[in-house]
N, C-alpha and C. Protein backbone atom coordinates (compact mmCIF):
# COMPACT_ATOMS: atom_id res chain seq x y z
N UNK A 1 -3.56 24.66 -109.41
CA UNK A 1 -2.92 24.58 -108.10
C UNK A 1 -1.50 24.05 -108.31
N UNK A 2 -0.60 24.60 -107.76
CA UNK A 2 0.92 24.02 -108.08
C UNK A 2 1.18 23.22 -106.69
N UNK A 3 1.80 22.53 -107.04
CA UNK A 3 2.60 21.20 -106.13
C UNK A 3 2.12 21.46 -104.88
N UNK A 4 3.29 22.62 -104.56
CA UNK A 4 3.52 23.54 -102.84
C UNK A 4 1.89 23.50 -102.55
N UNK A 5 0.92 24.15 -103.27
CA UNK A 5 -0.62 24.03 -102.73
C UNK A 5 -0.74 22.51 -102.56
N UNK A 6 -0.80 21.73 -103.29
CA UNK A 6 -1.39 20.79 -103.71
C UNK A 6 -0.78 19.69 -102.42
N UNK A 7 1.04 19.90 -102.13
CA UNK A 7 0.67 18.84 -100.58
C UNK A 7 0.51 19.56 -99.47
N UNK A 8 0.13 20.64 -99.54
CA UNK A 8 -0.37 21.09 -98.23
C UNK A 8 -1.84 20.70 -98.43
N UNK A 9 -2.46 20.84 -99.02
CA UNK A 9 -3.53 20.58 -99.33
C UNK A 9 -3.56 18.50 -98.39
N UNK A 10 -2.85 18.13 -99.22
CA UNK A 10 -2.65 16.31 -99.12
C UNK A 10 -2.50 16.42 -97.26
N UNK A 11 -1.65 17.15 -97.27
CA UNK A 11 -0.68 17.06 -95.63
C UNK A 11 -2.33 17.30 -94.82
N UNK A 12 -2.80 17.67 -95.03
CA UNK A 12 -4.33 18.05 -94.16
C UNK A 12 -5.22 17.15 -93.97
N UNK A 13 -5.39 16.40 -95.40
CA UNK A 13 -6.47 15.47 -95.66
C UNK A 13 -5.52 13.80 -95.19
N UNK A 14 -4.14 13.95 -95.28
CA UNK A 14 -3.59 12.45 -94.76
C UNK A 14 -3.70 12.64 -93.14
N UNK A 15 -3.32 13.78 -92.39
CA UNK A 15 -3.39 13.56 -91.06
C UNK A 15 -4.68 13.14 -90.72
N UNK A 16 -5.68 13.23 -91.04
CA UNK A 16 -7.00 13.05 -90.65
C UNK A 16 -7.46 11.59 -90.67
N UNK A 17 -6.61 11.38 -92.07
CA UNK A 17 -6.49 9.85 -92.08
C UNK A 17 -5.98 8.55 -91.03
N UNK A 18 -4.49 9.60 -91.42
CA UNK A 18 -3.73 8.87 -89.79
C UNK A 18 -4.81 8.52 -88.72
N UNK A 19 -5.09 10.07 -88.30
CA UNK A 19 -5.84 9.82 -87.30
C UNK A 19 -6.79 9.26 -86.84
N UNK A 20 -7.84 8.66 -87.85
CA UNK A 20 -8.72 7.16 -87.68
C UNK A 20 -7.98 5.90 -87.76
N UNK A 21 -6.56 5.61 -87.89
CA UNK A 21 -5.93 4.99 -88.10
C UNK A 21 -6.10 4.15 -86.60
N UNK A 22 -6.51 2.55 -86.56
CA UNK A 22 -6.29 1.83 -85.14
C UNK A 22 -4.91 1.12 -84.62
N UNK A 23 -4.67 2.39 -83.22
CA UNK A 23 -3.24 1.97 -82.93
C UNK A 23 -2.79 0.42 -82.56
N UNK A 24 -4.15 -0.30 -82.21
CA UNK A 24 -3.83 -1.18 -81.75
C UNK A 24 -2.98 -2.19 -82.90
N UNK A 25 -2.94 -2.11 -84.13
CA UNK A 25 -2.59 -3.00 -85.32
C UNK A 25 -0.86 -2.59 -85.99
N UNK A 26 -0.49 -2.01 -85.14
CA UNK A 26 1.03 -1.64 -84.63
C UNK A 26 2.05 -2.74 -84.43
N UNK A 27 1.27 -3.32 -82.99
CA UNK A 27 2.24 -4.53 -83.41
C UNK A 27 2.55 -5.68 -84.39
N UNK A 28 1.78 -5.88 -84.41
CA UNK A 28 1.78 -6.66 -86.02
C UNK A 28 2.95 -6.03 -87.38
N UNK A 29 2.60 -4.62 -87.21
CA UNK A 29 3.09 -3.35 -88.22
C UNK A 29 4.45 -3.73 -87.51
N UNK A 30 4.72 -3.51 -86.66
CA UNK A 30 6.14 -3.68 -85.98
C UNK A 30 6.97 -4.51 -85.87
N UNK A 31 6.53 -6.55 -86.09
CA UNK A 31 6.81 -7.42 -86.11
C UNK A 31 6.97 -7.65 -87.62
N UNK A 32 6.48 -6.95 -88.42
CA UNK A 32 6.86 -6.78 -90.32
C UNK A 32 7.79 -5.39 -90.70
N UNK A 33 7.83 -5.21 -89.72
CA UNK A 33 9.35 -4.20 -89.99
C UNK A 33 10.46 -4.46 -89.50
N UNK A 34 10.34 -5.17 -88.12
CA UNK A 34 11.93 -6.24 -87.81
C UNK A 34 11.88 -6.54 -89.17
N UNK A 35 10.70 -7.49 -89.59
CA UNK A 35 11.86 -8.93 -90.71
C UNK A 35 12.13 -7.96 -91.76
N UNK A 36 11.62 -6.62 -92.17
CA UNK A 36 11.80 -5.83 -93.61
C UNK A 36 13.23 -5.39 -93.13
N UNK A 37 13.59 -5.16 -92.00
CA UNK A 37 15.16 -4.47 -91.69
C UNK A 37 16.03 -5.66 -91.83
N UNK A 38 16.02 -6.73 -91.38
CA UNK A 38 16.44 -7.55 -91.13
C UNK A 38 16.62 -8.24 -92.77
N UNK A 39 15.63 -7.86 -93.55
CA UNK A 39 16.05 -8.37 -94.90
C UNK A 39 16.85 -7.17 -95.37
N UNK A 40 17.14 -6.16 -95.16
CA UNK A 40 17.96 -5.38 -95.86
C UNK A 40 19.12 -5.48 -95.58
N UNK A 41 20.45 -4.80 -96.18
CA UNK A 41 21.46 -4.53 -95.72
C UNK A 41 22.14 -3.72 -95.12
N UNK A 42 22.88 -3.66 -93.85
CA UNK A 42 23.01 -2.88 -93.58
C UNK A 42 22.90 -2.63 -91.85
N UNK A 43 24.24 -2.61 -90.97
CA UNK A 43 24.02 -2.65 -89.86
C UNK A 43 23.76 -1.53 -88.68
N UNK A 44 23.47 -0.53 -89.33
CA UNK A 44 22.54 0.66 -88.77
C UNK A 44 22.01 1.00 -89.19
N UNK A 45 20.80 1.03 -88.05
CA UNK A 45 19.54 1.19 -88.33
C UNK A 45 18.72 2.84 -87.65
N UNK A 46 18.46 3.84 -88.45
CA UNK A 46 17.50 4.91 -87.71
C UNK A 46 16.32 4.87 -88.07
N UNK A 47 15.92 4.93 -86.34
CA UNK A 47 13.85 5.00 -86.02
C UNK A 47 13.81 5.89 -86.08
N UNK A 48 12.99 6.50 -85.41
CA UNK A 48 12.44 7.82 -84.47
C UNK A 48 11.57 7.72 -83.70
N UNK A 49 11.39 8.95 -82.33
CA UNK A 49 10.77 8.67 -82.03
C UNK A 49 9.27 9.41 -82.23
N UNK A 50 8.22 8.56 -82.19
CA UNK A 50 6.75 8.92 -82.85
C UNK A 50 6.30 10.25 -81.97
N UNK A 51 5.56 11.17 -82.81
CA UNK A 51 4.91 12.67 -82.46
C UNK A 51 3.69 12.55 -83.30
N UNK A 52 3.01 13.36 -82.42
CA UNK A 52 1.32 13.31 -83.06
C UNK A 52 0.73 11.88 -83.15
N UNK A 53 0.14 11.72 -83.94
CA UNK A 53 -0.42 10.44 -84.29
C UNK A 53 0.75 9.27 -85.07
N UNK A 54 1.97 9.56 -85.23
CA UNK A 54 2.78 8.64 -86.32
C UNK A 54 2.40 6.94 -85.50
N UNK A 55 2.74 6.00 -86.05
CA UNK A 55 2.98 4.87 -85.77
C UNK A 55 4.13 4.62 -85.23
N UNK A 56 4.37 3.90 -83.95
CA UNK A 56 5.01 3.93 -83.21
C UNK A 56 5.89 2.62 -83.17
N UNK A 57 7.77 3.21 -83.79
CA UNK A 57 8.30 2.03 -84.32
C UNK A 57 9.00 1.42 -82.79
N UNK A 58 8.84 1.89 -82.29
CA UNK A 58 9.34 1.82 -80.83
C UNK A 58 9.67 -0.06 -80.92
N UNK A 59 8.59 -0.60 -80.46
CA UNK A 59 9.00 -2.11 -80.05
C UNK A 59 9.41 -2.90 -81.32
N UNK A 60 9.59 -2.25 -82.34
CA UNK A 60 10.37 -3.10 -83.48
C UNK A 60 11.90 -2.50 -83.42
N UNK A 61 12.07 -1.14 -82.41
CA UNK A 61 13.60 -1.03 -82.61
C UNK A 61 14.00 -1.31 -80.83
N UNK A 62 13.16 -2.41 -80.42
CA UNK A 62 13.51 -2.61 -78.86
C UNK A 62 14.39 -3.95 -79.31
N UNK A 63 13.40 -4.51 -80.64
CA UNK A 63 13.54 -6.24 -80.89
C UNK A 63 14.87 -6.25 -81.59
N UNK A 64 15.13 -4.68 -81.88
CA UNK A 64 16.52 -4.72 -83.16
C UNK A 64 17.31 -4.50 -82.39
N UNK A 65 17.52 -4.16 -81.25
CA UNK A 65 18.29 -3.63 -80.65
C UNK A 65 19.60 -4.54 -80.37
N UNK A 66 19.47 -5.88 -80.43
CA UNK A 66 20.47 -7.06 -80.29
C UNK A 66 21.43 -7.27 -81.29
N UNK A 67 20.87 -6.91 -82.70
CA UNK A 67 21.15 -7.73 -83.86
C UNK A 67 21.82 -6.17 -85.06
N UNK A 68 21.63 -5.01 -84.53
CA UNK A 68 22.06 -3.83 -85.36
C UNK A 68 22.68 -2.53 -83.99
N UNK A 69 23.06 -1.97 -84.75
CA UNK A 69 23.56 -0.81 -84.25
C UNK A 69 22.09 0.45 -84.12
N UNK A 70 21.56 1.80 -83.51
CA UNK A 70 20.41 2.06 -83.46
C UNK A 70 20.89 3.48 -83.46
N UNK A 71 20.26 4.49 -83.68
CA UNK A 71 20.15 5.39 -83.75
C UNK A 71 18.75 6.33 -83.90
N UNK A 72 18.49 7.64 -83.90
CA UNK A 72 17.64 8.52 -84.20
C UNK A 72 17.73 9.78 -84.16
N UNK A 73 17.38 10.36 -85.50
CA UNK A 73 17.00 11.66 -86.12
C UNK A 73 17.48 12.42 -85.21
N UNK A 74 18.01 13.82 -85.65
CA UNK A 74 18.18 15.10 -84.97
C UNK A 74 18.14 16.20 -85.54
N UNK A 75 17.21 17.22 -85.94
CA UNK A 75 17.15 17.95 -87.02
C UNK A 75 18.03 19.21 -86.80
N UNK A 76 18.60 19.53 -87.83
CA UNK A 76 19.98 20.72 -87.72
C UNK A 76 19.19 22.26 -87.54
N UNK A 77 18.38 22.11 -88.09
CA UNK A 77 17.61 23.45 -88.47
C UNK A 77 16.70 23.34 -90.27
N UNK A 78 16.45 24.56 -90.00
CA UNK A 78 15.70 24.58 -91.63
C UNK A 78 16.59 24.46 -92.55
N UNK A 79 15.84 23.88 -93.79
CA UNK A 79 16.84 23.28 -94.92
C UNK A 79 18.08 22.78 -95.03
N UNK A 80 18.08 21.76 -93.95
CA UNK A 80 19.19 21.15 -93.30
C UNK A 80 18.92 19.82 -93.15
N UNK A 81 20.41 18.56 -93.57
CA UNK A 81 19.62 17.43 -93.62
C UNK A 81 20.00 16.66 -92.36
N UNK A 82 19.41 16.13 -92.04
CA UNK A 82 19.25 15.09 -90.45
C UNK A 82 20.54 14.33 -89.99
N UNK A 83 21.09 14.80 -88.60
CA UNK A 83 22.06 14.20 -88.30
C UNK A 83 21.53 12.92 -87.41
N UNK A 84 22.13 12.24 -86.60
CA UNK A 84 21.97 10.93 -86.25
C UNK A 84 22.29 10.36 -85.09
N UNK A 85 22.04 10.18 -83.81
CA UNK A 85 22.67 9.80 -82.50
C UNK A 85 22.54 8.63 -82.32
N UNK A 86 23.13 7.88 -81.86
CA UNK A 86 23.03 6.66 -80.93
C UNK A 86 22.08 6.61 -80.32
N UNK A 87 21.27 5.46 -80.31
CA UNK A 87 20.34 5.16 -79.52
C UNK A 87 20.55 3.66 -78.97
N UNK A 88 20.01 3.64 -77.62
CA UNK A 88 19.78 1.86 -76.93
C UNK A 88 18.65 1.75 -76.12
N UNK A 89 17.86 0.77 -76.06
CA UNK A 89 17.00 1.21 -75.15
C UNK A 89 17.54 1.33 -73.48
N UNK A 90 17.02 2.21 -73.35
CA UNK A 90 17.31 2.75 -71.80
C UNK A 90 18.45 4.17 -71.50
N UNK A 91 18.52 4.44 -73.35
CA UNK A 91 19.34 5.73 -73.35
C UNK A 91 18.36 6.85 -73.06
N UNK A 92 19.60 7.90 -72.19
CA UNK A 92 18.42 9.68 -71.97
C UNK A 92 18.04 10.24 -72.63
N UNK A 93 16.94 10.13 -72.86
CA UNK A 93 16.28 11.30 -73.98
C UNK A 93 16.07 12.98 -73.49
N UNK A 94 16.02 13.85 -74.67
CA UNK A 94 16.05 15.29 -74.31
C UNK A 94 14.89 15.38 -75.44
N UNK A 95 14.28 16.59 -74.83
CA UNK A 95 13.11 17.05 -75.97
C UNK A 95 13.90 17.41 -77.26
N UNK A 96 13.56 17.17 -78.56
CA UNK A 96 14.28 17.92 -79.87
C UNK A 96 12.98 18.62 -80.63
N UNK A 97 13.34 18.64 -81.73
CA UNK A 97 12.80 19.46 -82.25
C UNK A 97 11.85 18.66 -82.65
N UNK A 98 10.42 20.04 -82.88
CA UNK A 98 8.68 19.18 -82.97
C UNK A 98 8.39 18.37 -81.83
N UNK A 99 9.26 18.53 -80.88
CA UNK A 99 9.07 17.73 -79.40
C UNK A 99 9.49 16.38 -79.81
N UNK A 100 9.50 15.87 -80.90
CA UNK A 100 10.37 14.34 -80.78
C UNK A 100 12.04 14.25 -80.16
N UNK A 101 11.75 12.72 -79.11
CA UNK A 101 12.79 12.82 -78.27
C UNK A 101 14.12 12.46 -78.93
N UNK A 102 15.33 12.79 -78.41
CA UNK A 102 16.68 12.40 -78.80
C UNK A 102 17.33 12.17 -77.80
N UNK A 103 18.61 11.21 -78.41
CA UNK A 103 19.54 10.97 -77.31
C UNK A 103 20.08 12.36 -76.79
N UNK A 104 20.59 12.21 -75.75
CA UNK A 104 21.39 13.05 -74.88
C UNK A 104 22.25 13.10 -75.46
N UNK A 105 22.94 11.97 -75.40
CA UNK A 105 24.55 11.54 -75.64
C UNK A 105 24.90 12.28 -77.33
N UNK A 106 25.75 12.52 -77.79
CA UNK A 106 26.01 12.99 -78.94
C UNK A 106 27.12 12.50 -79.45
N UNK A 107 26.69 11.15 -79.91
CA UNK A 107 27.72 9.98 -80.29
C UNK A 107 26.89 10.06 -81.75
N UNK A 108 27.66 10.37 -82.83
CA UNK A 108 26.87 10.42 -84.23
C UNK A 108 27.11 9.21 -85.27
N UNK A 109 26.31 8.34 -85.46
CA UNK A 109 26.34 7.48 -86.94
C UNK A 109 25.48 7.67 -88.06
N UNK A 110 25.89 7.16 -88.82
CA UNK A 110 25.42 7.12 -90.06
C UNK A 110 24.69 6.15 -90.60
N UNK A 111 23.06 5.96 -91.09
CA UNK A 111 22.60 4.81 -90.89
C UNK A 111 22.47 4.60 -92.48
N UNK A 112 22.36 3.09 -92.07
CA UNK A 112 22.28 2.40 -93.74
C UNK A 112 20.76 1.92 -93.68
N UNK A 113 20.17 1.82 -93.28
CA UNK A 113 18.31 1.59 -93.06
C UNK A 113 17.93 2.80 -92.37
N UNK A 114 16.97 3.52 -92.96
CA UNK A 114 15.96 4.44 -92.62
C UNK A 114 14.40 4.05 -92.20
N UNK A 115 14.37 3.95 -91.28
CA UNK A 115 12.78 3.54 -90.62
C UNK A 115 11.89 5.03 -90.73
N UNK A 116 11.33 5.39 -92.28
CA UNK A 116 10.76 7.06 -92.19
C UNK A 116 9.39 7.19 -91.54
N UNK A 117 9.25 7.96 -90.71
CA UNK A 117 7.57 8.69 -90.64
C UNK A 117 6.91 9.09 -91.71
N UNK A 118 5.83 8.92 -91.81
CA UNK A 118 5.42 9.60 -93.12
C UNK A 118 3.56 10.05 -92.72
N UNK A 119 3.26 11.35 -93.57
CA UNK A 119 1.83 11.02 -93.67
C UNK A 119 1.02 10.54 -94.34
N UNK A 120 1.55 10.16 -95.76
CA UNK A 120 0.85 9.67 -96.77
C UNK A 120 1.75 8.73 -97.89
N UNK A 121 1.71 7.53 -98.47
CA UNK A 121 2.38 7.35 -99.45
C UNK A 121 1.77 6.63 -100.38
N UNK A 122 2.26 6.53 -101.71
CA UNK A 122 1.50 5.95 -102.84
C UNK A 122 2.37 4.56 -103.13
N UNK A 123 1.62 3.90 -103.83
CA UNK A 123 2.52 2.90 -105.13
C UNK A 123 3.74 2.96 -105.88
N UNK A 124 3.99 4.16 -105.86
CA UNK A 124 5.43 4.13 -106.71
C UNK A 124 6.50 4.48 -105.60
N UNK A 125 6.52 4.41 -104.09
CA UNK A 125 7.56 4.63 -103.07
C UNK A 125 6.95 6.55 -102.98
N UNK A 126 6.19 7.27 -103.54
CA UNK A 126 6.26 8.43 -103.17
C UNK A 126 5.75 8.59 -101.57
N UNK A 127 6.43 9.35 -101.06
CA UNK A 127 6.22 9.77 -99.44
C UNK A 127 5.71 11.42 -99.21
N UNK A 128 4.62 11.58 -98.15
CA UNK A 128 4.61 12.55 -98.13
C UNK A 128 4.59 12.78 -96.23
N UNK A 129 5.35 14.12 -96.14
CA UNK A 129 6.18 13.89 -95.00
C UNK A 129 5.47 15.44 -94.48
N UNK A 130 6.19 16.70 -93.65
CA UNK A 130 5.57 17.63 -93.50
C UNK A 130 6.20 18.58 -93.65
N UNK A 131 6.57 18.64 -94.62
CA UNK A 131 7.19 19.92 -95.66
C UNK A 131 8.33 20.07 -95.13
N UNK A 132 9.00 19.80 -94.49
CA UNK A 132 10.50 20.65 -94.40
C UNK A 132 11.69 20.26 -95.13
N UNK A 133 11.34 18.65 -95.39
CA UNK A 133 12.15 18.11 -96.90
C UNK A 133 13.73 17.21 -95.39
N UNK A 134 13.26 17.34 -94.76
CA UNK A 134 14.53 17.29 -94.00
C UNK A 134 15.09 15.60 -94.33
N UNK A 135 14.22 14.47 -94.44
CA UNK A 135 14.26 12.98 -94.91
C UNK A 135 14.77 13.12 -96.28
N UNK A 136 14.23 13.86 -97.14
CA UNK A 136 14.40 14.20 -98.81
C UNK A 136 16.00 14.61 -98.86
N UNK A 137 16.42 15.56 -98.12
CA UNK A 137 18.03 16.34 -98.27
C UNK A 137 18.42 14.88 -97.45
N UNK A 138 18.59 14.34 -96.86
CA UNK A 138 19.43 12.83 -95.75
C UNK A 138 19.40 12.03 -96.82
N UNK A 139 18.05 11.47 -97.31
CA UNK A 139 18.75 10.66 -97.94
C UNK A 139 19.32 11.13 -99.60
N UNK A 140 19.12 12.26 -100.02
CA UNK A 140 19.75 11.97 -101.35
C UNK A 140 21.73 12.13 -100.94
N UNK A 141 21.50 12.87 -99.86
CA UNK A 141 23.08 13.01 -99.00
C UNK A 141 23.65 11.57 -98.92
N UNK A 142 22.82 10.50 -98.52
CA UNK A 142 23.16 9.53 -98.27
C UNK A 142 23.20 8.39 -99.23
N UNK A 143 22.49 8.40 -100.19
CA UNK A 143 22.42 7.68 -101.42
C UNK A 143 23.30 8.15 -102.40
N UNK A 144 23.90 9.42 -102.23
CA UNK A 144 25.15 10.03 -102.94
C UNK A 144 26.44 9.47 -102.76
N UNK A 145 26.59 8.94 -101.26
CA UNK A 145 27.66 8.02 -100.95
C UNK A 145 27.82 6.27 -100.82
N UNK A 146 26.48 5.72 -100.97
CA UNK A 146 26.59 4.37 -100.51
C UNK A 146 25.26 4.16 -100.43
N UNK A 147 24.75 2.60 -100.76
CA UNK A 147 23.61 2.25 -100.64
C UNK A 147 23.14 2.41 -99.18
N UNK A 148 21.58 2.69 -99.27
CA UNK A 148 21.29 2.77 -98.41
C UNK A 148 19.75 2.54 -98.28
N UNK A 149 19.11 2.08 -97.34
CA UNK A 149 17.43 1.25 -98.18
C UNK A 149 16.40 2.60 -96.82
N UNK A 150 15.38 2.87 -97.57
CA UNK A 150 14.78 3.81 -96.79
C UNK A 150 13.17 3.34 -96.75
N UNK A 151 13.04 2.83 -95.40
CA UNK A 151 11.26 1.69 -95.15
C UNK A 151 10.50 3.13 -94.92
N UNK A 152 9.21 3.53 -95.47
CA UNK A 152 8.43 4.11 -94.91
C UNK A 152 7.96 3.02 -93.60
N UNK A 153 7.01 3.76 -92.44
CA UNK A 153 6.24 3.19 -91.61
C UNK A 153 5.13 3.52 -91.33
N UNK A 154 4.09 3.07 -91.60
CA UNK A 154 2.62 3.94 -91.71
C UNK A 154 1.58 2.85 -91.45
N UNK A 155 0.49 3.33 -91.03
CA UNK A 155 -1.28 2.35 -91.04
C UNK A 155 -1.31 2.21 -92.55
N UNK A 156 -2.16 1.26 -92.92
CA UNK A 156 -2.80 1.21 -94.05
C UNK A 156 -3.89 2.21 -94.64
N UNK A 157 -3.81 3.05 -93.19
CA UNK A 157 -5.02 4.45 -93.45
C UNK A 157 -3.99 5.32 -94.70
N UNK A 158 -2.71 5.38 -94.60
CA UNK A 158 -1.88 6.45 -95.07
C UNK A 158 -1.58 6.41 -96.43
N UNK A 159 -2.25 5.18 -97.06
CA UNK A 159 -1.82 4.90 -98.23
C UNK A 159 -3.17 5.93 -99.35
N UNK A 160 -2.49 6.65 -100.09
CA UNK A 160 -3.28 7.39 -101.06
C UNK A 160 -2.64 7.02 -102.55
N UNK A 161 -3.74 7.76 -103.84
CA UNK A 161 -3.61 7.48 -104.74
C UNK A 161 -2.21 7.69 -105.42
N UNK A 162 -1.68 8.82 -105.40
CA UNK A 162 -0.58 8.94 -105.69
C UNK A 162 -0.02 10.87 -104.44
N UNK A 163 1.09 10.66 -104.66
CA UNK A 163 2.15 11.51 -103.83
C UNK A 163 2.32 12.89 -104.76
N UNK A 164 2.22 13.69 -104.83
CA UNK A 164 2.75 14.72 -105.78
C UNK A 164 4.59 14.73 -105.61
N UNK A 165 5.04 14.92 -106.93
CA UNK A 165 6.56 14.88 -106.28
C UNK A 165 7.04 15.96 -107.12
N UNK A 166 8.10 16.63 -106.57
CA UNK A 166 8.97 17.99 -107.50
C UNK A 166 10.29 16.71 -106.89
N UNK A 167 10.79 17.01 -107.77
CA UNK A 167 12.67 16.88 -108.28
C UNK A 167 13.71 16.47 -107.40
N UNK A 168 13.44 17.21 -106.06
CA UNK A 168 14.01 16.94 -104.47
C UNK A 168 13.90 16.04 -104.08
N UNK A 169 12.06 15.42 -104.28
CA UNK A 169 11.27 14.22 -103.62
C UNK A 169 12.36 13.02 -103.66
N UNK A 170 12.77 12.32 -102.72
CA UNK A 170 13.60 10.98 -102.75
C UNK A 170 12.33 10.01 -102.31
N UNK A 171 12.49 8.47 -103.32
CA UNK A 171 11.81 7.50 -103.16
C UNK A 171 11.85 6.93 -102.16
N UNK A 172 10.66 6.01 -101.64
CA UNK A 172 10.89 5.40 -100.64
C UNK A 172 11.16 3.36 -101.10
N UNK A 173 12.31 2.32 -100.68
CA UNK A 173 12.37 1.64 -101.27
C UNK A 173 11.31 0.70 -100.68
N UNK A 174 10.69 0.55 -99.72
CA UNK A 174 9.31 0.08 -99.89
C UNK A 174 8.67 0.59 -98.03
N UNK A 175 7.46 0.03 -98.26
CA UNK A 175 6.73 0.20 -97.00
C UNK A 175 6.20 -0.48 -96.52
N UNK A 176 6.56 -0.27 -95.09
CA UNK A 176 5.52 -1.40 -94.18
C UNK A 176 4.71 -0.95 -93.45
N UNK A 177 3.43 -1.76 -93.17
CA UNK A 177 2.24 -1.53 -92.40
C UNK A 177 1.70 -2.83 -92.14
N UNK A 178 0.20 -2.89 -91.42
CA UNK A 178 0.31 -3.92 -90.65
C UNK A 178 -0.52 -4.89 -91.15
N UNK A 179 -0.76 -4.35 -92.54
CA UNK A 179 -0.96 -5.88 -93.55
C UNK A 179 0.47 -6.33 -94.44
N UNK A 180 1.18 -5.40 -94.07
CA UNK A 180 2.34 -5.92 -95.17
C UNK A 180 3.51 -5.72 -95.71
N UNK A 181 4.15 -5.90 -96.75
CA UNK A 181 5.83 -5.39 -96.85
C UNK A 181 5.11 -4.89 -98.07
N UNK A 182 5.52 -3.36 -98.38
CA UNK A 182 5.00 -3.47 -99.73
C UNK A 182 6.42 -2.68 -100.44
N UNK A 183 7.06 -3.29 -101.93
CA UNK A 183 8.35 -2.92 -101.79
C UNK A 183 8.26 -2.44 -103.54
N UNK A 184 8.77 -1.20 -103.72
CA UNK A 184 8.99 -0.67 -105.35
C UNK A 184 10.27 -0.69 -105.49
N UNK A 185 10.09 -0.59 -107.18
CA UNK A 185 11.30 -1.34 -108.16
C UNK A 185 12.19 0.06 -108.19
């Protein structure tokens, strides 16, 4: 089985996971991702907002909202890497793409913390996301110019043995969930 099989294959068996995943242990997950942003560097910060089952970073970027600049995802199209809007809470959202919401406004930054969705990730920062690579092309775009720290956000359901990765794959510099900071070298 080559790779391409092999995380579609993963992408099937992690959603399922997600999906026994208990939402209620979020906040907790959410109150350990303030302090993981808050230990990084870097005064913008992009969430997103949650589709399907993801974990919902929502009230950890209500709590950031004082102390960083905010933003979220906007996808360009296929094989295209992620532009970036302003966000505050109480800004208009418009449906975007995969139905996750975006600002209206089209005020664009550039973030130095990545808060990623993910469906699955391992021990060594590997992430597995849902194929379009669109996080993978942002940040190596973005790690090409300037540091920049990228948190997965996931249940503790999402954690698997290892990630399959081809060449593209960009690391994740650690992850939080709602037992913990968990951070690779």
């Amino acid at each position: 089985m080559n790779v391409t099989d092999l995380k579609a294959e993963m992408r099937k068996a992690a959603s399922r996971r997600r999906r026994t995943a208990d939402p209620s242990v979020a906040e907790a997950a959410c109150e350990r991702l303030v302090a993981a942003v808050r230990d990084a560097t870097g005064p913008t910060v992009s969430g997103y907002w949650p589709i399907r089952t993801e974990i919902d970073p929502r009230p950890a970027m209500h709590a950031l909202a004082g102390s960083h600049e905010l933003c979220l995802p906007v996808v360009q199209g296929v094989d295209q890497a992620l532009k970036f809007r302003r966000w505050m809470p109480g800004a208009e959202l418009v449906e975007g793409a995969f139905g996750a919401a975006i600002p209206r406004a089209r005020v664009e930054l550039v973030p130095s913390i990545l808060i990623v969705p993910l469906l699955a990730f391992d021990s060594k920062g590997g992430r597995l996301g849902y194929g379009g690579g669109h996080y993978d092309r942002t940040l190596e775009a973005l790690r090409s110019r300037d540091n920049v720290t990228a948190i997965g956000f996931a249940y503790d359901a999402q954690a698997c043995c290892e990630v399959p990765r081809e060449p593209t794959d960009q690391l994740l510099d650690l992850v939080v969930t709602e037992s913990g900071i968990k951070q690779f070298a």
